[in-house]
N, C-alpha and C. Protein backbone atom coordinates (compact mmCIF):
# COMPACT_ATOMS: atom_id res chain seq x y z
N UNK A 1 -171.32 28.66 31.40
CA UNK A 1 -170.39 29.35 30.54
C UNK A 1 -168.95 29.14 30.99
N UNK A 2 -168.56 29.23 32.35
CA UNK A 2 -167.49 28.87 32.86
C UNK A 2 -166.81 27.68 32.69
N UNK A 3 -167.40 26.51 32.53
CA UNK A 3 -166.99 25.16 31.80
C UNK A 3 -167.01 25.04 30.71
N UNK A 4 -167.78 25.64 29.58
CA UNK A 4 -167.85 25.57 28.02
C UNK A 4 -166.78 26.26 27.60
N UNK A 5 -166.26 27.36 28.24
CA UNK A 5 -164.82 27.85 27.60
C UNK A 5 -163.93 27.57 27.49
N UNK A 6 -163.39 26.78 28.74
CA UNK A 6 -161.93 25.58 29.01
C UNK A 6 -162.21 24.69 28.58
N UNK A 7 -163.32 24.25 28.15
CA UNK A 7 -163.66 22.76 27.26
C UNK A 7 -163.49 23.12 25.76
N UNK A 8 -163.73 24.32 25.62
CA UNK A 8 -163.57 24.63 24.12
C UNK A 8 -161.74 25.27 24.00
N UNK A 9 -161.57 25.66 24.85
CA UNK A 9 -160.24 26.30 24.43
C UNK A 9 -158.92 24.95 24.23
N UNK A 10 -159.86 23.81 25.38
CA UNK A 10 -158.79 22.72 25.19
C UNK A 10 -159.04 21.74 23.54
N UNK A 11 -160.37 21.94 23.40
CA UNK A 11 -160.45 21.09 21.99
C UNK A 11 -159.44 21.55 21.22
N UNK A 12 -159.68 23.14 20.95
CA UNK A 12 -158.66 24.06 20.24
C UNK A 12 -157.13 23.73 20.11
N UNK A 13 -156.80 23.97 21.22
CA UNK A 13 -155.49 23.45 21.27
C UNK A 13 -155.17 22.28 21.13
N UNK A 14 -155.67 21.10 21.29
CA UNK A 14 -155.75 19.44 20.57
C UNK A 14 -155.60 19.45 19.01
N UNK A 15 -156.92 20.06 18.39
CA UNK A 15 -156.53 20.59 16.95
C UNK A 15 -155.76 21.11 16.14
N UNK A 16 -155.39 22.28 16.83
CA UNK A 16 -154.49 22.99 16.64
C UNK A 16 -152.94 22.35 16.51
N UNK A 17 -152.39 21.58 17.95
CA UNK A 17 -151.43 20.76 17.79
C UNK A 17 -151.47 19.03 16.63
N UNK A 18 -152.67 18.75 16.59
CA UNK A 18 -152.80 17.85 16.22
C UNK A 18 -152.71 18.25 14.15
N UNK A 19 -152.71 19.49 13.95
CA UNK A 19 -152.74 20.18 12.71
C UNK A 19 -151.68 20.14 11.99
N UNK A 20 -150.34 20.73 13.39
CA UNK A 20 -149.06 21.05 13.12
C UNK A 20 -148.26 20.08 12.53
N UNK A 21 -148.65 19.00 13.11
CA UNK A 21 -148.17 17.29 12.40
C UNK A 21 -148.45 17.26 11.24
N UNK A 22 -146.69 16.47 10.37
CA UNK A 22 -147.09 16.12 9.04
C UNK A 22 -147.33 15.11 8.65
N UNK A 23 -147.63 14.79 7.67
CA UNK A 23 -147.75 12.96 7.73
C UNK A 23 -146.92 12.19 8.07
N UNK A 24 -147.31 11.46 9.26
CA UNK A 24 -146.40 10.42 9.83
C UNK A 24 -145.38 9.75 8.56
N UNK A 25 -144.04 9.44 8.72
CA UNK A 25 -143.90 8.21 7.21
C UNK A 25 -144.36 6.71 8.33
N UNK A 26 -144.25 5.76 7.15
CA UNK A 26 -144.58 4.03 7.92
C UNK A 26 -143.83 4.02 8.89
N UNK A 27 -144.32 2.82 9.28
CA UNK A 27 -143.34 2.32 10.57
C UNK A 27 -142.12 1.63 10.50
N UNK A 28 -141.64 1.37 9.55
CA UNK A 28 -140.35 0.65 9.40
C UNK A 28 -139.38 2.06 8.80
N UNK A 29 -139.89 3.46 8.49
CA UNK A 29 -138.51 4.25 8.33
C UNK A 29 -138.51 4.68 9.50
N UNK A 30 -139.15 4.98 10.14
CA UNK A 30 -138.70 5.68 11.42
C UNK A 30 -137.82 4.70 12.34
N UNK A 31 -137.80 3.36 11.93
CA UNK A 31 -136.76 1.96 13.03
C UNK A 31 -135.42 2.32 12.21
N UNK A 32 -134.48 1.84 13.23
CA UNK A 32 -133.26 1.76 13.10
C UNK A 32 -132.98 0.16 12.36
N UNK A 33 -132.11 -0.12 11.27
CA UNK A 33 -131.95 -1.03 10.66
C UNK A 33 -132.22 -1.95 11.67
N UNK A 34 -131.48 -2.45 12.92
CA UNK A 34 -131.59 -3.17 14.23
C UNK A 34 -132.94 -3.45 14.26
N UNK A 35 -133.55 -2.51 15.04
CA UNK A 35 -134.85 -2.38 15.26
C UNK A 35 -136.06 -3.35 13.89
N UNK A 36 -135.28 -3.07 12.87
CA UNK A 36 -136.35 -3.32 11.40
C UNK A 36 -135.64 -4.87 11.53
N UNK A 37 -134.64 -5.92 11.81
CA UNK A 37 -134.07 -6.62 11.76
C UNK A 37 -134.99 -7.31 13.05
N UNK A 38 -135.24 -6.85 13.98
CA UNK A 38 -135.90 -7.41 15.12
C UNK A 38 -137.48 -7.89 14.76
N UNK A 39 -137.84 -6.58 13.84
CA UNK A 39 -139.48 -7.01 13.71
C UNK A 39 -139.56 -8.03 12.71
N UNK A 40 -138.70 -8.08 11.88
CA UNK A 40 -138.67 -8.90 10.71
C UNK A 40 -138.34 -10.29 11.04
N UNK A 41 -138.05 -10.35 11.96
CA UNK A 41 -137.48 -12.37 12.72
C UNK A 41 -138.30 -12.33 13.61
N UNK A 42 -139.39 -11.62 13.58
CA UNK A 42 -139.89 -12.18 15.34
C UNK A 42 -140.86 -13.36 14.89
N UNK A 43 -141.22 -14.17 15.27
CA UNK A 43 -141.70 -15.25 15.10
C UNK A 43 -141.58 -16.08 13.50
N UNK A 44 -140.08 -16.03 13.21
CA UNK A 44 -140.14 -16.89 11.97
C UNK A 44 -139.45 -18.41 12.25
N UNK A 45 -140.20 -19.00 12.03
CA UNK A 45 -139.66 -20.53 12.57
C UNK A 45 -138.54 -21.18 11.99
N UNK A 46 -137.67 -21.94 12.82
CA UNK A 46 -136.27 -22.48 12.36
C UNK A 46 -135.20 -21.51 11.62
N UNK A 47 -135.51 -20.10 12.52
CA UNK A 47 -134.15 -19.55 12.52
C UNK A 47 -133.20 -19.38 13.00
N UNK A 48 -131.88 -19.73 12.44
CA UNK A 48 -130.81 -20.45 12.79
C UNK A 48 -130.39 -18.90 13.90
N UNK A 49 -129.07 -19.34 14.55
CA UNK A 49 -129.01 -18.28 15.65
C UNK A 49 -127.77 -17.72 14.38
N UNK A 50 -128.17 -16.31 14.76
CA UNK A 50 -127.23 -15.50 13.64
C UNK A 50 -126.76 -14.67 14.74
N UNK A 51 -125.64 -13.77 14.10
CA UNK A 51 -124.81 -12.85 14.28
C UNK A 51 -125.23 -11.70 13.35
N UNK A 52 -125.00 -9.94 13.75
CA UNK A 52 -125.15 -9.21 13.32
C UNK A 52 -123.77 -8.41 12.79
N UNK A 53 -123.66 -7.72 11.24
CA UNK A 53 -122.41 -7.09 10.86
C UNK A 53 -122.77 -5.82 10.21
N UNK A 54 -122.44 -5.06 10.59
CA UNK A 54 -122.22 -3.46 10.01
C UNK A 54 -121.48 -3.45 8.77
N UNK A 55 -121.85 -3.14 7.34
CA UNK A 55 -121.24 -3.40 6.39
C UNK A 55 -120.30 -2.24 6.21
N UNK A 56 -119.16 -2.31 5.44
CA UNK A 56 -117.64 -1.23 5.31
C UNK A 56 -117.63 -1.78 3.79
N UNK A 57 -116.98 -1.14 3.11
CA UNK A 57 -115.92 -1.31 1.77
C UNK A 57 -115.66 -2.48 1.85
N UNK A 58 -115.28 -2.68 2.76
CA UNK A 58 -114.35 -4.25 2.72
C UNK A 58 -115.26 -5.41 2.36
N UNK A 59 -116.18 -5.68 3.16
CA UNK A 59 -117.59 -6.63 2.92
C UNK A 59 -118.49 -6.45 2.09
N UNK A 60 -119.10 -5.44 1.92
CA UNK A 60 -120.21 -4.39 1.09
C UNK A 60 -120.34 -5.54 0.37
N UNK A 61 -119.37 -6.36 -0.82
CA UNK A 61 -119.86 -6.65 -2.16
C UNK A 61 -120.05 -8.16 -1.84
N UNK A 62 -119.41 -8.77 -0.34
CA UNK A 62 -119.53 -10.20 -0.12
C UNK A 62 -121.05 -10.17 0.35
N UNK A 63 -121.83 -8.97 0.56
CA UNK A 63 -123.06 -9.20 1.57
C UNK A 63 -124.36 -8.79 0.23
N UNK A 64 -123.84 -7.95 -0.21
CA UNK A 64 -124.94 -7.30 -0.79
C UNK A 64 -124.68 -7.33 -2.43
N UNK A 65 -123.62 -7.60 -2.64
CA UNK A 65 -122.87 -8.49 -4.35
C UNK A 65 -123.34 -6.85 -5.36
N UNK A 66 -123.07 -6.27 -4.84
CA UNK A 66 -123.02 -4.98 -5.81
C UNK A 66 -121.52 -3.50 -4.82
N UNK A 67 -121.35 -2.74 -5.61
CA UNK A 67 -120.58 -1.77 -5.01
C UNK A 67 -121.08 -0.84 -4.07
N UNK A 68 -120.36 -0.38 -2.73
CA UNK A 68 -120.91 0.07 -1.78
C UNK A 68 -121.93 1.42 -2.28
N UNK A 69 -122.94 1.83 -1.93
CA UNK A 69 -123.84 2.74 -2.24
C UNK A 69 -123.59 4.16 -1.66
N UNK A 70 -123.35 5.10 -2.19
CA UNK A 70 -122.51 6.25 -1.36
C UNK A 70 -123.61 7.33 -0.31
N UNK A 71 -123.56 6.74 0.48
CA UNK A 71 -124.07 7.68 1.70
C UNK A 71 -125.49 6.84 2.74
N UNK A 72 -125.31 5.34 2.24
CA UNK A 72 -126.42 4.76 2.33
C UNK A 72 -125.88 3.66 3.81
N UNK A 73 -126.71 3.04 4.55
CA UNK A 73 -126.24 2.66 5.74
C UNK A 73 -126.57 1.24 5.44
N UNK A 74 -126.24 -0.11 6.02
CA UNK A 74 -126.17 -1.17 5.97
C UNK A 74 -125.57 -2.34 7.27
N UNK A 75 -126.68 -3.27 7.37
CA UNK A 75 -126.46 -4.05 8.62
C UNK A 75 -126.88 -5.81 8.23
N UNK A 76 -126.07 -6.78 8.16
CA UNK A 76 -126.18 -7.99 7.82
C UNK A 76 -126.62 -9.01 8.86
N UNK A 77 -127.08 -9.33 8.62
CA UNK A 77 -127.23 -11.03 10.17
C UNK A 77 -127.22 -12.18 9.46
N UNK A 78 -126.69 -13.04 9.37
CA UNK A 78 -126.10 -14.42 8.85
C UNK A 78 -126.02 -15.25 10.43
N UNK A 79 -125.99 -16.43 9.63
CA UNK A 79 -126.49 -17.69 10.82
C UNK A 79 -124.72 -17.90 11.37
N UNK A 80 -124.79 -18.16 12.36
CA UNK A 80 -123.47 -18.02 13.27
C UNK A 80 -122.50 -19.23 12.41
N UNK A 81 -122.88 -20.55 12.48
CA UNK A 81 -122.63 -21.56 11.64
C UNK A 81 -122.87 -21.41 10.31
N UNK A 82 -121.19 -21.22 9.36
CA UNK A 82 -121.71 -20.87 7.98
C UNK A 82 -121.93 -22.36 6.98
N UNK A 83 -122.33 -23.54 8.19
CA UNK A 83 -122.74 -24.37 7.26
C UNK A 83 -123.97 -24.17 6.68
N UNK A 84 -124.67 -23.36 7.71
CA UNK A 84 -125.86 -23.32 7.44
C UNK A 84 -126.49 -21.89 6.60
N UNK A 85 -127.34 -22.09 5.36
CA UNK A 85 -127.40 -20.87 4.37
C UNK A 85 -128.15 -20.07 4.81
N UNK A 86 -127.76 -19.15 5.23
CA UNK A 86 -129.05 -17.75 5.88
C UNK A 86 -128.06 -16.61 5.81
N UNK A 87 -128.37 -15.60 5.04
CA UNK A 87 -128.02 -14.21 5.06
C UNK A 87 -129.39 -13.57 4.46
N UNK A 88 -129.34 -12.34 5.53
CA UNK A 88 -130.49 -11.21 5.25
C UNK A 88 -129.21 -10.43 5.43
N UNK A 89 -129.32 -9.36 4.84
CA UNK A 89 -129.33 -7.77 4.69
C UNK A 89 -129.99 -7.15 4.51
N UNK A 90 -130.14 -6.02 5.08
CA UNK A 90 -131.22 -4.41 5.01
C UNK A 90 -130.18 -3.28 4.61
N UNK A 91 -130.56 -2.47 3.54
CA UNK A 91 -129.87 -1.73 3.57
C UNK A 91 -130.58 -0.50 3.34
N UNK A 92 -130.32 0.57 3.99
CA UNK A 92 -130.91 1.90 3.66
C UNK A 92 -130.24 2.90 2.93
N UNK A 93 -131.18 3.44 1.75
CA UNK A 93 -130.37 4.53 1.37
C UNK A 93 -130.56 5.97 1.63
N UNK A 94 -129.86 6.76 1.15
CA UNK A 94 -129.98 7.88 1.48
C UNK A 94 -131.13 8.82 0.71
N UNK A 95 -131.70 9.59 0.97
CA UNK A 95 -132.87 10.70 0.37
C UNK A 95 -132.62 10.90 -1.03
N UNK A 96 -133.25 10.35 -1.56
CA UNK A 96 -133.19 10.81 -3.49
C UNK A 96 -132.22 9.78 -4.11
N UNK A 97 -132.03 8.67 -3.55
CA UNK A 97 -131.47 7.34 -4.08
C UNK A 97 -132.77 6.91 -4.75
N UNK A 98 -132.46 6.09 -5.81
CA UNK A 98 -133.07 5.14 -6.76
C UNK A 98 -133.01 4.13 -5.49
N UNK A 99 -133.74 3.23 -4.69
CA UNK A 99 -133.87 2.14 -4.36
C UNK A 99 -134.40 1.15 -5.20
N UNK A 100 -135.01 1.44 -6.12
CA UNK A 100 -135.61 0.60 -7.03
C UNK A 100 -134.36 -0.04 -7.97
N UNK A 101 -134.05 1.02 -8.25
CA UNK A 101 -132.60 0.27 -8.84
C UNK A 101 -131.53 0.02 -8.53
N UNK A 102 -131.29 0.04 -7.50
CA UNK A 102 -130.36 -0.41 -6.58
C UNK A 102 -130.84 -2.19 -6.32
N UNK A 103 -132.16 -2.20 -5.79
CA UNK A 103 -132.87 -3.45 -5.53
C UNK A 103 -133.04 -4.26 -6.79
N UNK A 104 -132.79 -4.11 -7.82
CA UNK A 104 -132.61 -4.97 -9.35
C UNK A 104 -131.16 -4.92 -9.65
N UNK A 105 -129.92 -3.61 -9.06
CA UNK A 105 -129.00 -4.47 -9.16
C UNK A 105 -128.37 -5.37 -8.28
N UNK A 106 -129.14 -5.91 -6.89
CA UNK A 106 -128.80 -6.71 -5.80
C UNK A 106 -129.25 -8.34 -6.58
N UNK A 107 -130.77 -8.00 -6.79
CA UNK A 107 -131.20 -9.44 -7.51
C UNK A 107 -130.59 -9.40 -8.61
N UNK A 108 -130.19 -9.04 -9.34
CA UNK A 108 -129.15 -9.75 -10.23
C UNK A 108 -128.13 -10.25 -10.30
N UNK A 109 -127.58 -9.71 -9.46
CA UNK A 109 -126.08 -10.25 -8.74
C UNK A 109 -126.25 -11.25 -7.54
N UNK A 110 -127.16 -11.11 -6.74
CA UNK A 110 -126.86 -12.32 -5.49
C UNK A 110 -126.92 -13.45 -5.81
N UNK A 111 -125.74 -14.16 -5.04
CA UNK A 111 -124.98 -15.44 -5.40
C UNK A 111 -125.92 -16.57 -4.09
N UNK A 112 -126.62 -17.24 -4.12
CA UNK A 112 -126.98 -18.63 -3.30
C UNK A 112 -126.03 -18.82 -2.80
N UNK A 113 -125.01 -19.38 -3.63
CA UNK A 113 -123.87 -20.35 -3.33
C UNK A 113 -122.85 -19.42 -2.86
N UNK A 114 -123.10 -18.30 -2.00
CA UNK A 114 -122.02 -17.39 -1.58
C UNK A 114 -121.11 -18.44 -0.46
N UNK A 115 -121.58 -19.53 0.15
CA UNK A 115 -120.64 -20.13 1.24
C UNK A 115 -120.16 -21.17 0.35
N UNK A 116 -119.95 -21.28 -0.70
CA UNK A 116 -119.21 -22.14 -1.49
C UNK A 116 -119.76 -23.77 -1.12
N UNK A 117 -119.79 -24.44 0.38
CA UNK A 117 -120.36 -25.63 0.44
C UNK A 117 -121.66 -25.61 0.45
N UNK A 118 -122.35 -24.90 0.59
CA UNK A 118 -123.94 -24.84 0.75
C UNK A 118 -124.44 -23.60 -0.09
N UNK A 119 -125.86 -24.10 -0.64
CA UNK A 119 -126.52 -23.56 -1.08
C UNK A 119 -127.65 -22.94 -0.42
N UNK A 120 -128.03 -21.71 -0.53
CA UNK A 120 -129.81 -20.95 0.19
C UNK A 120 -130.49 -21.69 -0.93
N UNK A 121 -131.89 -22.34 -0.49
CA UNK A 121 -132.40 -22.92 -1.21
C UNK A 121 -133.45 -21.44 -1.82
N UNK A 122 -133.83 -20.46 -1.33
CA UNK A 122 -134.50 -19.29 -1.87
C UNK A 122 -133.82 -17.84 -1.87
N UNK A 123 -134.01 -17.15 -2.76
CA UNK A 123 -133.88 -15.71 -1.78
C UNK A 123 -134.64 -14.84 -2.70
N UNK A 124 -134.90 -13.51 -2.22
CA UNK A 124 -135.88 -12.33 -2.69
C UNK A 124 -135.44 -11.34 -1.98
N UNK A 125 -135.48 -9.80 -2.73
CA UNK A 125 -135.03 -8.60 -2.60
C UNK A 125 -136.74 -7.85 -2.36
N UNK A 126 -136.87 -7.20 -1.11
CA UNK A 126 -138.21 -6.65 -1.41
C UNK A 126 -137.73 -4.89 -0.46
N UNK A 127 -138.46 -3.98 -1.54
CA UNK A 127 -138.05 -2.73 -1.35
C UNK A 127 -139.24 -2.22 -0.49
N UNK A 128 -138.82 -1.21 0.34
CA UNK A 128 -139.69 -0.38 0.68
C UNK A 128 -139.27 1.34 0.97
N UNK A 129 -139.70 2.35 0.02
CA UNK A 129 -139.30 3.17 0.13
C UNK A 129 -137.83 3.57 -0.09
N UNK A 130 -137.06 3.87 0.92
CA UNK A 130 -135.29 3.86 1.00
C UNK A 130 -135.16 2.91 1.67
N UNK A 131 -135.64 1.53 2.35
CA UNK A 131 -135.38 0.34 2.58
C UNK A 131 -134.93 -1.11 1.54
N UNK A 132 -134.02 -1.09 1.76
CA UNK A 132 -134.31 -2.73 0.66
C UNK A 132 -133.53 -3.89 1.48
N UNK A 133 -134.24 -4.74 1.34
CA UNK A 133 -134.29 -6.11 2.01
C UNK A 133 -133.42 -7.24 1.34
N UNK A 134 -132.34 -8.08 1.46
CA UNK A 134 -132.10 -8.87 0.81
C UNK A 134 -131.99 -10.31 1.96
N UNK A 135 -133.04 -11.48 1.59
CA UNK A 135 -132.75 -12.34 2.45
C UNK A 135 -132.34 -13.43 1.59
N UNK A 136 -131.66 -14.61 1.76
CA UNK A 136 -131.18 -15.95 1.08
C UNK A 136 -131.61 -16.92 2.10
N UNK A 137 -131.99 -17.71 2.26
CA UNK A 137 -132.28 -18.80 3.27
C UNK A 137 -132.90 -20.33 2.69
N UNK A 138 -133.77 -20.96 3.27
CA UNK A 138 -134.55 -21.85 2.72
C UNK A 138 -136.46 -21.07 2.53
N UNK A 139 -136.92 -21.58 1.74
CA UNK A 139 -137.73 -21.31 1.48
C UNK A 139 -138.97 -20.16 2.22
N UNK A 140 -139.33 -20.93 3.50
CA UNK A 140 -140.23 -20.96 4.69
C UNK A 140 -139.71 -19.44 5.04
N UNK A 141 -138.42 -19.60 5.42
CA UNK A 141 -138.14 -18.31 6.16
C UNK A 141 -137.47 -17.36 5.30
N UNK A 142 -137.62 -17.50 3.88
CA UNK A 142 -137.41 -16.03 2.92
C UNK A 142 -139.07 -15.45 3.18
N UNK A 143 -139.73 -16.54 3.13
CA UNK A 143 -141.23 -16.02 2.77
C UNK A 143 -141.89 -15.36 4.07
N UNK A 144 -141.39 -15.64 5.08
CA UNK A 144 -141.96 -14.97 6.62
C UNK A 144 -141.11 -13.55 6.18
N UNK A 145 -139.79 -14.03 6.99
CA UNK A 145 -138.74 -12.66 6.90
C UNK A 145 -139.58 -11.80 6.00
N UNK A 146 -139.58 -11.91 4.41
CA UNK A 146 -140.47 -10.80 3.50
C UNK A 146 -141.62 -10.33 3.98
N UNK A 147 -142.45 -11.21 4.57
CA UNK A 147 -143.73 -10.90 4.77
C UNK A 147 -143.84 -9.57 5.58
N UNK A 148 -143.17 -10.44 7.16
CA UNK A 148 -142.86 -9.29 8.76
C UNK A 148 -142.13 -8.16 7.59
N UNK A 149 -141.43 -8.02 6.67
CA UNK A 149 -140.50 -6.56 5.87
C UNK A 149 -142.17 -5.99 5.21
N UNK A 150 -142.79 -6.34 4.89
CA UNK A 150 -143.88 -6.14 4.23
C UNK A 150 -144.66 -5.23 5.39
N UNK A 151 -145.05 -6.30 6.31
CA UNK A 151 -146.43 -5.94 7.04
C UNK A 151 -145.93 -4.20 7.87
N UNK A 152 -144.28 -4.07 8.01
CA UNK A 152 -143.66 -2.77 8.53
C UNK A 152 -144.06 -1.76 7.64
N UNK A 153 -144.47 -1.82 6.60
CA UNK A 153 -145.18 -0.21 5.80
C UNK A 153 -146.65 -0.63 5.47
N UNK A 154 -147.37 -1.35 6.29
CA UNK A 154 -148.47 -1.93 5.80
C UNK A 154 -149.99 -0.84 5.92
């Protein structure tokens, strides 16, 4: 009897705490744009070495080709050499934003030919939740980048 009680009082309390929890959300809202930028390049082949930019007013519409989103956060990485065509952006919005339509007015507006000498031979906008993704690149590595953005709420 002396062992069945502390064995039962500890299940209890396992349950009990394990009760109080609400549903986890995925794993890509709880990352920091950074963090979601890290899982999303990790093993995508022939990516060029980029630089990371915190978007402001000033850039907002060169990165993401729509008007800044009010209360929503945003982080760019483009290939260091702008001969070469690679821009992703992630941008998060804030609680009770339309991302959905925010993410149809990005693909309608993003420009390929944003570096004027070169063209991204692909790009795709893929949403998740208050996440939305915008990458331009060549083919291979729109389709990884999306994927790793994918497999983060999988």
């Amino acid at each position: 009897m002396k062992k069945i009680f502390p064995t039962l009082i500890c299940v209890m309390l396992i349950l009990s705490l394990s009760a109080c929890g609400g549903a986890a959300e995925k794993t890509g809202d709880n990352m920091s744009l950074e963090e979601v930028f890290e899982s999303i390049q990790a093993d995508v082949p022939n990516l060029p070495e980029v630089a990371f930019t915190e978007l402001n007013k000033d850039n907002y519409h060169y990165y993401l080709f729509v008007e800044p989103v009010k209360g929503a956060e945003a982080l760019a990485c483009d290939a260091i050499i702008n001969a070469v065509p690679h821009s992703a952006v992630l941008l998060r919005i804030a609680e009770g934003g339309d991302a959905e339509a925010i993410a149809a007015e990005i693909r309608a507006n993003a420009d390929t030919g944003k570096w004027i000498c070169v063209n991204a031979e692909a790009m795709d906008v893929a949403v998740h939740n208050r996440t939305v993704l915008l990458v331009m690149s060549n083919r291979e590595t729109v389709d990884a980048m999306v994927d790793n953005f994918d497999r983060l709420w999988a």
